[in-house]
PDB file of N, CA and C in Angstrom:
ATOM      1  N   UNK A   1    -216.189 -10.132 -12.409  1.00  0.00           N
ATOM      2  CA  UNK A   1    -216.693  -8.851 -11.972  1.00  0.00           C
ATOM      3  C   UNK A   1    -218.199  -8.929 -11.780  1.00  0.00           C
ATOM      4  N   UNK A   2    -218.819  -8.238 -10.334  1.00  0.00           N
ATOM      5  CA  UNK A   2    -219.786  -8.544 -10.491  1.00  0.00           C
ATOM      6  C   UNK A   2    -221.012  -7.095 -10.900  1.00  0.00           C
ATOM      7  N   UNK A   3    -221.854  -7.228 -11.829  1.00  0.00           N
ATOM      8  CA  UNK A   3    -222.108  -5.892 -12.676  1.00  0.00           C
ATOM      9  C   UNK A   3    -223.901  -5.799 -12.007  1.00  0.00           C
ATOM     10  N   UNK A   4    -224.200  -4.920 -11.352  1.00  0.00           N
ATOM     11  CA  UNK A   4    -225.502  -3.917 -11.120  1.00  0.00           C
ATOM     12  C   UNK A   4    -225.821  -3.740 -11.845  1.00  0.00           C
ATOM     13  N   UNK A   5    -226.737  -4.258 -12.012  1.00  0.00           N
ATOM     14  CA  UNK A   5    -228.068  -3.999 -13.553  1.00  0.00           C
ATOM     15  C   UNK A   5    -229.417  -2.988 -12.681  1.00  0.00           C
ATOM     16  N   UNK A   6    -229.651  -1.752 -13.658  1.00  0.00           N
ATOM     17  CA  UNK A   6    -230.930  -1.055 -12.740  1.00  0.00           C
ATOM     18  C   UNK A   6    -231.724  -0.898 -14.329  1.00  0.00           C
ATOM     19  N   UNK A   7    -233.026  -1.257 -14.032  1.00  0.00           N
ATOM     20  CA  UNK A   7    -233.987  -1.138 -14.983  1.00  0.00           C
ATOM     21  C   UNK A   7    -234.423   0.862 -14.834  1.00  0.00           C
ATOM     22  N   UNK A   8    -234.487   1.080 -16.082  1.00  0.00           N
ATOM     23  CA  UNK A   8    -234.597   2.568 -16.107  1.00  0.00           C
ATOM     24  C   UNK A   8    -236.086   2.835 -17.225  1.00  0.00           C
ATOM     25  N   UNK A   9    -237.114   2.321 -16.383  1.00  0.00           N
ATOM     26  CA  UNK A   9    -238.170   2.762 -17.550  1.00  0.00           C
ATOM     27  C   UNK A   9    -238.215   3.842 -18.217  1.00  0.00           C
ATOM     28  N   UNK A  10    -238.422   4.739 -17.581  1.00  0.00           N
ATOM     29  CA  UNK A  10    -238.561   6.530 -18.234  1.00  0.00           C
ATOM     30  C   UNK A  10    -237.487   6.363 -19.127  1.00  0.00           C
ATOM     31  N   UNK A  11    -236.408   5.703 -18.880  1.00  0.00           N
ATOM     32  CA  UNK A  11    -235.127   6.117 -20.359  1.00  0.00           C
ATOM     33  C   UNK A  11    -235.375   5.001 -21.185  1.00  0.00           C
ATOM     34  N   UNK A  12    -236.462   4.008 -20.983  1.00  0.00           N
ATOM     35  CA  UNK A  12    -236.105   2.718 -21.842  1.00  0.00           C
ATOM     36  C   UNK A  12    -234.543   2.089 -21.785  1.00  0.00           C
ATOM     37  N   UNK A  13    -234.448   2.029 -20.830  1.00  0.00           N
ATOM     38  CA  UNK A  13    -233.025   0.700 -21.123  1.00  0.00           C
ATOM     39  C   UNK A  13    -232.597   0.218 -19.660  1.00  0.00           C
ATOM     40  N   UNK A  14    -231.814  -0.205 -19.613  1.00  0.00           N
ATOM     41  CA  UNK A  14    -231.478  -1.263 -18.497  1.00  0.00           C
ATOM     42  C   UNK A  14    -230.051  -0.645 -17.968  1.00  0.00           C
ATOM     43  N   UNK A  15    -229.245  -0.084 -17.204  1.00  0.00           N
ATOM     44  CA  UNK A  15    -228.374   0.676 -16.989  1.00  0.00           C
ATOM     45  C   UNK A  15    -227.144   0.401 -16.055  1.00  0.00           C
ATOM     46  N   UNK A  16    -225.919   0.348 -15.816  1.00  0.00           N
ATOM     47  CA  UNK A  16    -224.687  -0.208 -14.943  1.00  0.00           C
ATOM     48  C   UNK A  16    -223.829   1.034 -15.096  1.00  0.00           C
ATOM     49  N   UNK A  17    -223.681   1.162 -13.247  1.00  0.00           N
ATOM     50  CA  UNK A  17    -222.227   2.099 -13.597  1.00  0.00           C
ATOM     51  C   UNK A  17    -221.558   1.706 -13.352  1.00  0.00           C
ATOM     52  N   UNK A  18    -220.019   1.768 -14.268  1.00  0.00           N
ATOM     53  CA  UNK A  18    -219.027   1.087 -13.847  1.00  0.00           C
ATOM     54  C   UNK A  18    -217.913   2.221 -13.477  1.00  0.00           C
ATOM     55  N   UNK A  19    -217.220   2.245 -12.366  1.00  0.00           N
ATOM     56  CA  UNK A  19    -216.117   3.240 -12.567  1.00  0.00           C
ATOM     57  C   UNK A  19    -216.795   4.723 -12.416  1.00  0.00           C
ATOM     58  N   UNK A  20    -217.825   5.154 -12.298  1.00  0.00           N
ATOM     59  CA  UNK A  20    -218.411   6.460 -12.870  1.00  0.00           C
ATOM     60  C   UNK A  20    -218.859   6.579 -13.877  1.00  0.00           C
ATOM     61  N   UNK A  21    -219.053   5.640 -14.872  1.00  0.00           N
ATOM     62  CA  UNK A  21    -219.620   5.460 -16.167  1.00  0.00           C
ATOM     63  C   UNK A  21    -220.753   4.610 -16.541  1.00  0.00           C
ATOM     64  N   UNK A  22    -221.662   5.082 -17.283  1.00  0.00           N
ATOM     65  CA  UNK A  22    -222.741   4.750 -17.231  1.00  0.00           C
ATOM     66  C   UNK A  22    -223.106   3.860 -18.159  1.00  0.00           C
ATOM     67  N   UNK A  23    -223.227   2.669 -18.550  1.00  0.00           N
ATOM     68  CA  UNK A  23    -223.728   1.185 -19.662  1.00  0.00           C
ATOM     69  C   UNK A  23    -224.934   0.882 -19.534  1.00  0.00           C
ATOM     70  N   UNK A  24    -225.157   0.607 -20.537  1.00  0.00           N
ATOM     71  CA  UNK A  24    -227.157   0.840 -20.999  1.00  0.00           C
ATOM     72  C   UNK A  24    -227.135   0.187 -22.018  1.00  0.00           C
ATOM     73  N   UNK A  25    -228.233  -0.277 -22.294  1.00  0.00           N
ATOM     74  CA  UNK A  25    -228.965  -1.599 -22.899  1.00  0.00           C
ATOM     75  C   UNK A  25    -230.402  -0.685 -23.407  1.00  0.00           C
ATOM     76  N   UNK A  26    -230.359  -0.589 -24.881  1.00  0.00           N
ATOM     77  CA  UNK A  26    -231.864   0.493 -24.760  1.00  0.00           C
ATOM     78  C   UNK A  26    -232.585  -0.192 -25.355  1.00  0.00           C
ATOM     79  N   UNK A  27    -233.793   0.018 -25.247  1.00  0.00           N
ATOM     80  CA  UNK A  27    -235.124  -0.725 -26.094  1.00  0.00           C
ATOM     81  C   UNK A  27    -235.858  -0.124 -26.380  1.00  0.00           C
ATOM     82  N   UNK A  28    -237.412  -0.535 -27.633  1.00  0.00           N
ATOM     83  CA  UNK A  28    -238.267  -0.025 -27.700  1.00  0.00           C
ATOM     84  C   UNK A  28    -239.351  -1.134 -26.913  1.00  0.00           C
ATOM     85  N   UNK A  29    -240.682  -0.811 -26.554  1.00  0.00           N
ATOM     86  CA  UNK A  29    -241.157  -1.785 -26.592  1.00  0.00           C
ATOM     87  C   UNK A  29    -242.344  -1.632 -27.231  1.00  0.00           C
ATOM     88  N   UNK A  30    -242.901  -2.820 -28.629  1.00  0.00           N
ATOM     89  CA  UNK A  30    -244.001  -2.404 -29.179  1.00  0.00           C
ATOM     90  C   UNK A  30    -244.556  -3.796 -29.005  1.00  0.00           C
ATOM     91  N   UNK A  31    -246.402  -3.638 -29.292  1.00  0.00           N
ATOM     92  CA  UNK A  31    -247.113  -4.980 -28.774  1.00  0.00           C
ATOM     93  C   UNK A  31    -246.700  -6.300 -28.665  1.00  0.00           C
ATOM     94  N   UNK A  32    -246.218  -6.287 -27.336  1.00  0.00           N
ATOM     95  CA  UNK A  32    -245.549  -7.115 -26.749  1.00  0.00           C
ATOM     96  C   UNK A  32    -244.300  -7.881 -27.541  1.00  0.00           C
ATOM     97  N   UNK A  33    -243.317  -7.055 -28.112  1.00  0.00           N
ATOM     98  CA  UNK A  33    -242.041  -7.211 -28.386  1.00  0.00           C
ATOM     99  C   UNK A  33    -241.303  -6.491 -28.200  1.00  0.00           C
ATOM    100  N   UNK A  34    -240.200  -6.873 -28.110  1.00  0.00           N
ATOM    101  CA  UNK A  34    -239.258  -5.982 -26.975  1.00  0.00           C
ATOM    102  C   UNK A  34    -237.723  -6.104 -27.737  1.00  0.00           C
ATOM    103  N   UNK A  35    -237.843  -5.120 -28.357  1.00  0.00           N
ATOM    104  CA  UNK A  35    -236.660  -4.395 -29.703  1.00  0.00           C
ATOM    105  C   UNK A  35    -235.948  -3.833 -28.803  1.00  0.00           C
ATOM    106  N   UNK A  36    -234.124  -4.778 -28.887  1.00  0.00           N
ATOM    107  CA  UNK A  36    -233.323  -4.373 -27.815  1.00  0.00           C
ATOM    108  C   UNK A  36    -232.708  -3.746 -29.040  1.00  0.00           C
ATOM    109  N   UNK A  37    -232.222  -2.334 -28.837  1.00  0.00           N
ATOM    110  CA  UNK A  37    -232.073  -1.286 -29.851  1.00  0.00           C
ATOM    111  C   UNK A  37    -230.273  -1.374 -29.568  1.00  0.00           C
ATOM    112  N   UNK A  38    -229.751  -0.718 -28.797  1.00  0.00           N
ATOM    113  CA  UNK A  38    -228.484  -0.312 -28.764  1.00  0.00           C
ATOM    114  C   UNK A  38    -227.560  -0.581 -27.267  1.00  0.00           C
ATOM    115  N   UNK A  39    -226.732  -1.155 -27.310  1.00  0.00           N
ATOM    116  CA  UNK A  39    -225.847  -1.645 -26.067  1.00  0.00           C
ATOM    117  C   UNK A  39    -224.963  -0.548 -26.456  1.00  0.00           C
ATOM    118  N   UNK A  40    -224.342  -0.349 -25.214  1.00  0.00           N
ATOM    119  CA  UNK A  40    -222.991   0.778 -25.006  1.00  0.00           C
ATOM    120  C   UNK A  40    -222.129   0.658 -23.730  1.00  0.00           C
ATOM    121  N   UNK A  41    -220.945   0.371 -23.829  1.00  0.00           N
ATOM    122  CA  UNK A  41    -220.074  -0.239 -22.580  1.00  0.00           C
ATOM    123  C   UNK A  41    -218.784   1.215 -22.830  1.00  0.00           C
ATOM    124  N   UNK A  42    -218.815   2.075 -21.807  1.00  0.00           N
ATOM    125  CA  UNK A  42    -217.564   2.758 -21.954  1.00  0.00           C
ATOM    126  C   UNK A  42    -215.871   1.875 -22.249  1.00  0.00           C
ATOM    127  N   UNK A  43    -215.420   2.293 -23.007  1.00  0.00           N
ATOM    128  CA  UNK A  43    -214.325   1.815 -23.647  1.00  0.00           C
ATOM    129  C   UNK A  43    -213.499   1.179 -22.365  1.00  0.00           C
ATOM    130  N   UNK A  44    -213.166   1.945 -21.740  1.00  0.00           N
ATOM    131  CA  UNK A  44    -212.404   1.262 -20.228  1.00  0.00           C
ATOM    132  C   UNK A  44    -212.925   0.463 -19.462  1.00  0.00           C
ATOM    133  N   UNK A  45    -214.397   0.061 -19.512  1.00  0.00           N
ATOM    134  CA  UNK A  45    -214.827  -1.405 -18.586  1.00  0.00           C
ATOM    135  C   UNK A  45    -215.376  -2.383 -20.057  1.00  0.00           C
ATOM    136  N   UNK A  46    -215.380  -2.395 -21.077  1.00  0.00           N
ATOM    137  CA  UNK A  46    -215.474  -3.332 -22.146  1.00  0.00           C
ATOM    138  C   UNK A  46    -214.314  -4.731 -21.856  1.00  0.00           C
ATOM    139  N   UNK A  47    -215.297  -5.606 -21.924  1.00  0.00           N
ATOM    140  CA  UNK A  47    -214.455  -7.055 -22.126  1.00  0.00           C
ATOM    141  C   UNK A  47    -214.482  -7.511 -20.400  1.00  0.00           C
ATOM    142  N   UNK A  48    -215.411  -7.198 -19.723  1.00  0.00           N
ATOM    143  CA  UNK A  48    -215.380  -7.351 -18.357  1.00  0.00           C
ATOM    144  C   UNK A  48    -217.021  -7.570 -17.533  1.00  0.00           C
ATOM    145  N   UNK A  49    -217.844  -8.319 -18.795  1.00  0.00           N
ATOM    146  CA  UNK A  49    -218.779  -8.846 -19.006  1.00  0.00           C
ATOM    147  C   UNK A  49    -219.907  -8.135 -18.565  1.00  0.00           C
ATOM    148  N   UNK A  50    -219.795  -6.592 -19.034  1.00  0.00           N
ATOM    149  CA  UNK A  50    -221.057  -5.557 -18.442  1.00  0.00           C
ATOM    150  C   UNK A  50    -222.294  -5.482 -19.586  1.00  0.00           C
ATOM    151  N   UNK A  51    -221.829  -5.665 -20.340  1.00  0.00           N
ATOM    152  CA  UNK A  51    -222.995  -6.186 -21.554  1.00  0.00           C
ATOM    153  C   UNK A  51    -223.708  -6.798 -21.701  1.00  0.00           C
ATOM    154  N   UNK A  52    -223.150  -8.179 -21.322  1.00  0.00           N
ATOM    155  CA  UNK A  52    -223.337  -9.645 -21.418  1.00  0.00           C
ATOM    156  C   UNK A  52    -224.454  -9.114 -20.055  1.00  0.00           C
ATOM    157  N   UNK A  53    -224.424  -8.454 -18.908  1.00  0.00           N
ATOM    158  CA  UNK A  53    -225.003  -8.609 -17.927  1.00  0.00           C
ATOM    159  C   UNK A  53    -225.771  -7.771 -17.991  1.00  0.00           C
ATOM    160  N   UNK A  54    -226.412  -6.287 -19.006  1.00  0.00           N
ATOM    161  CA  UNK A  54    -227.166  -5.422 -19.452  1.00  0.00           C
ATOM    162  C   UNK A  54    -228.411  -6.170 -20.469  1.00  0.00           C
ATOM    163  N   UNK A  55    -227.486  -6.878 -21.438  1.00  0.00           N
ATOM    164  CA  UNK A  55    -228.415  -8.088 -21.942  1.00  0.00           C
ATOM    165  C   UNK A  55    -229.503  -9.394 -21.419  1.00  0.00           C
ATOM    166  N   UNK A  56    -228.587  -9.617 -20.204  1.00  0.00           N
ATOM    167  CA  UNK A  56    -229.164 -10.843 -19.617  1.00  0.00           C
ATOM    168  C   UNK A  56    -230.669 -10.462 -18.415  1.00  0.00           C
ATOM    169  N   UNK A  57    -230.507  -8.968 -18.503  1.00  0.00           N
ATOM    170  CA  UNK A  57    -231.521  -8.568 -17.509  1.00  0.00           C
ATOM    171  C   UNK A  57    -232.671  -8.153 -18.548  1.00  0.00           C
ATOM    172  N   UNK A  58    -232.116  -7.815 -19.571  1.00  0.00           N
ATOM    173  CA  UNK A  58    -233.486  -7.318 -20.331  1.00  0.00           C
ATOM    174  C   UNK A  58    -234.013  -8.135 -20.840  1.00  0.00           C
ATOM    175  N   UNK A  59    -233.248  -9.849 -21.388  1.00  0.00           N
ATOM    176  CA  UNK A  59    -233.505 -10.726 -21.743  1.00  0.00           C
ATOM    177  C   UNK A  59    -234.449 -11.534 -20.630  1.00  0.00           C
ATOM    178  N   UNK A  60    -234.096 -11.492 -19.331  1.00  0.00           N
ATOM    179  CA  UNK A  60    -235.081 -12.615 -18.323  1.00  0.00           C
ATOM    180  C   UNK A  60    -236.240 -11.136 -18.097  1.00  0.00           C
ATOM    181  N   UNK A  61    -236.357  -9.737 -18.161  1.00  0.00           N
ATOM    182  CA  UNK A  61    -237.552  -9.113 -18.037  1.00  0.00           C
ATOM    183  C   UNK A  61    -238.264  -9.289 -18.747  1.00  0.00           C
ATOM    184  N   UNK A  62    -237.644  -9.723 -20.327  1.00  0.00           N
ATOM    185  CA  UNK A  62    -238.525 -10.056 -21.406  1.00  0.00           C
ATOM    186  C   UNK A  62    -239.568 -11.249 -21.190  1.00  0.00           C
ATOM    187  N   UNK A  63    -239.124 -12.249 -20.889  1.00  0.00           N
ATOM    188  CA  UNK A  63    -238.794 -13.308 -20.186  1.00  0.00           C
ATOM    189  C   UNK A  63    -240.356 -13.613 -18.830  1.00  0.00           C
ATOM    190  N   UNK A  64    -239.991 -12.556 -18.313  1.00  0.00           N
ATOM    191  CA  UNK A  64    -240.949 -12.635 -17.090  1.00  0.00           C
ATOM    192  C   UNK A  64    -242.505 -11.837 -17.480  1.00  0.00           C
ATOM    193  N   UNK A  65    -241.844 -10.791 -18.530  1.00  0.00           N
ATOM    194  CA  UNK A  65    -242.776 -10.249 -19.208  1.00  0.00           C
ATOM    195  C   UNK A  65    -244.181 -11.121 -20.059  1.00  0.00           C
ATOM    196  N   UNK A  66    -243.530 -12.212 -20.445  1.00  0.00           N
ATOM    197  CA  UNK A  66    -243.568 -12.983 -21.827  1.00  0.00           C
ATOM    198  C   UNK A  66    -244.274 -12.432 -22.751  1.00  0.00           C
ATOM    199  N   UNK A  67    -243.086 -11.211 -23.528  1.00  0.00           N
ATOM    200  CA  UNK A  67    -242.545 -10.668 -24.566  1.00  0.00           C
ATOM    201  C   UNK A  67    -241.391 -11.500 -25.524  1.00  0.00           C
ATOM    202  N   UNK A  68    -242.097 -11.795 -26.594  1.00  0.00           N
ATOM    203  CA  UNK A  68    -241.053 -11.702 -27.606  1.00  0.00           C
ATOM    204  C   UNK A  68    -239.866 -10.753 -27.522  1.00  0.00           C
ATOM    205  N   UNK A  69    -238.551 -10.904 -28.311  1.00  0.00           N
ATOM    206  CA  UNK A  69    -237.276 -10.023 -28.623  1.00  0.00           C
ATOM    207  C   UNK A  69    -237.022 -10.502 -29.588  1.00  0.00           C
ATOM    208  N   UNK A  70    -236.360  -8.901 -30.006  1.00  0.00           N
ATOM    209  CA  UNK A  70    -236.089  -8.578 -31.689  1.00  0.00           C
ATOM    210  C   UNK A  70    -235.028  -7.777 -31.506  1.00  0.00           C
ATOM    211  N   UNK A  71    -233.556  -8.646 -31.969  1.00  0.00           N
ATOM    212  CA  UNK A  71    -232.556  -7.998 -31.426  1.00  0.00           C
ATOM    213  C   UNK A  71    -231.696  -7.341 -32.448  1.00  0.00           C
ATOM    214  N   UNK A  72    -232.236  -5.829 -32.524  1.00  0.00           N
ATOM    215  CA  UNK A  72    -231.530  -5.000 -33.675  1.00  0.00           C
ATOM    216  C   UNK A  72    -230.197  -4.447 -33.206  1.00  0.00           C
ATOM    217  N   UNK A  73    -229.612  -4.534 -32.202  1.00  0.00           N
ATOM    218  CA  UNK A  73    -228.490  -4.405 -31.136  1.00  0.00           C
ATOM    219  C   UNK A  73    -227.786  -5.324 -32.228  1.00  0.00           C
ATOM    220  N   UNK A  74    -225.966  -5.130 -32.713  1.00  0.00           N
ATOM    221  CA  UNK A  74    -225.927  -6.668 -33.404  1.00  0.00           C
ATOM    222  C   UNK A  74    -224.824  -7.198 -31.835  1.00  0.00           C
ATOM    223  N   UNK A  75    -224.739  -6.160 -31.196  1.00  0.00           N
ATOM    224  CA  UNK A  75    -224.081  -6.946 -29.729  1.00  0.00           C
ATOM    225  C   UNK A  75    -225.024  -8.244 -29.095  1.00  0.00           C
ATOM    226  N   UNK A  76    -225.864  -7.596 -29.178  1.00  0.00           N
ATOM    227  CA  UNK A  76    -227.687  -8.462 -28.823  1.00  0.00           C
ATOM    228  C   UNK A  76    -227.904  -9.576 -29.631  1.00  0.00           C
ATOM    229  N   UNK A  77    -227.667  -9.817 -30.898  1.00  0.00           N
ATOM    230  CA  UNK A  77    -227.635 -10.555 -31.985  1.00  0.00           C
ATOM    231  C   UNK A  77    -226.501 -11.600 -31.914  1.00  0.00           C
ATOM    232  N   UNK A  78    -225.649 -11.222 -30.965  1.00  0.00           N
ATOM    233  CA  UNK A  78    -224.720 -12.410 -31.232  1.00  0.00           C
ATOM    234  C   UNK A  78    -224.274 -12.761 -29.545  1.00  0.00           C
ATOM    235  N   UNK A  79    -225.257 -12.345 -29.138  1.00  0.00           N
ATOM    236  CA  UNK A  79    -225.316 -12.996 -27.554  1.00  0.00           C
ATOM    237  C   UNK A  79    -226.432 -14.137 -27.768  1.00  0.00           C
ATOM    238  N   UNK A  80    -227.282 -13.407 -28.104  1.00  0.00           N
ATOM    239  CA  UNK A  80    -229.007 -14.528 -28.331  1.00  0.00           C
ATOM    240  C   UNK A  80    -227.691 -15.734 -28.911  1.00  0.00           C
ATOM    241  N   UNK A  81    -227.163 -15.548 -30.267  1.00  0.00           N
ATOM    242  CA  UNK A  81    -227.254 -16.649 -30.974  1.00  0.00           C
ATOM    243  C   UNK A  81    -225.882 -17.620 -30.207  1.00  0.00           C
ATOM    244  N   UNK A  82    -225.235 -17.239 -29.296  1.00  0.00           N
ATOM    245  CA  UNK A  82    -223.919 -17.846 -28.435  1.00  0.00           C
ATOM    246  C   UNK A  82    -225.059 -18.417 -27.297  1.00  0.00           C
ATOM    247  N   UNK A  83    -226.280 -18.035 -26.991  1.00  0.00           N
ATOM    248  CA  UNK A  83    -226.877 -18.837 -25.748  1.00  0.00           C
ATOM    249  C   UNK A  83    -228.259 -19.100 -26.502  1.00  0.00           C
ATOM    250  N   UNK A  84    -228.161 -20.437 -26.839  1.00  0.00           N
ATOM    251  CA  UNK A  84    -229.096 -21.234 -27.356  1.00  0.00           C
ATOM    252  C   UNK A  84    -230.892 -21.217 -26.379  1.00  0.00           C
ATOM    253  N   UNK A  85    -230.649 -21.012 -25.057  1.00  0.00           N
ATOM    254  CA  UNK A  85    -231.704 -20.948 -23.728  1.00  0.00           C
ATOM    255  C   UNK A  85    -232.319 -19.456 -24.264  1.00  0.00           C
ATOM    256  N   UNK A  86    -231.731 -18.768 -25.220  1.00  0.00           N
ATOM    257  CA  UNK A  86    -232.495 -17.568 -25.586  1.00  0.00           C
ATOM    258  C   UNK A  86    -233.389 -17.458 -26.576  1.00  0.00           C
ATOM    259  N   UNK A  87    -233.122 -18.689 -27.657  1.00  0.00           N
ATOM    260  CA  UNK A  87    -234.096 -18.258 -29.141  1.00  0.00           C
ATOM    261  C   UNK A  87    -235.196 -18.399 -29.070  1.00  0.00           C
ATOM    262  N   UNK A  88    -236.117 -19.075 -27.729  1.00  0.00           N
ATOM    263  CA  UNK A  88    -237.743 -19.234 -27.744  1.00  0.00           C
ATOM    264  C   UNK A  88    -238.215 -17.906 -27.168  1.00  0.00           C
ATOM    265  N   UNK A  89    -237.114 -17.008 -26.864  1.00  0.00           N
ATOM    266  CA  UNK A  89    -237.586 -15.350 -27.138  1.00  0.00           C
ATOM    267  C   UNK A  89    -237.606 -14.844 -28.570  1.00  0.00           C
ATOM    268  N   UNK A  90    -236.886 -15.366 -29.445  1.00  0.00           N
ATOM    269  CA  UNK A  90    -236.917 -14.708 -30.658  1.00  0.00           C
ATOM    270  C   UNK A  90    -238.464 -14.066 -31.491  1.00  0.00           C
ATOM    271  N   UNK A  91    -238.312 -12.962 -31.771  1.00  0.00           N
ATOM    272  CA  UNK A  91    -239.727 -12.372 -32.107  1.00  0.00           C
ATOM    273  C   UNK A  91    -239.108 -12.986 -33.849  1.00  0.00           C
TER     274      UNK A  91
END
């Protein structure tokens, strides 16, 4: 499936609609670290890699940013630690 990632500054998070439903990736961002706070996938598009692809955009903005991440998300927490190309973001 292929998942639309839209960066949503004013809301802090990173955003996909799937179906009519809206998946978001939220953050804070404090001197220059970038606290991915809370992932949310409506129950009916879960397991159809919209997370994984909410994560991976906030992760390469971080990225392009070069911002540290501090992933209090534990969805976020166990993506970083399944893709090894992520921990030289680790704040």
């Amino acid at each position: 499936m292929s998942v639309t990632v839209t960066h949503n500054p004013d809301a802090s998070r990173f955003e996909a609609e799937i179906d009519g439903r809206l998946a978001v990736c939220a953050y804070r961002l404090n001197d220059g670290v970038l606290a991915l706070t809370h992932t949310e996938v409506p129950r009916a598009a879960q397991g159809r890699g919209v997370a994984a692809a909410l994560v991976d955009a906030a992760l390469a903005w971080a990225r392009q940013q070069g911002w540290r991440v501090r992933p209090v998300c534990s969805y976020v927490a166990v993506h970083m630690r399944r893709h090894p190309e992520t921990h030289d973001l680790l704040a």
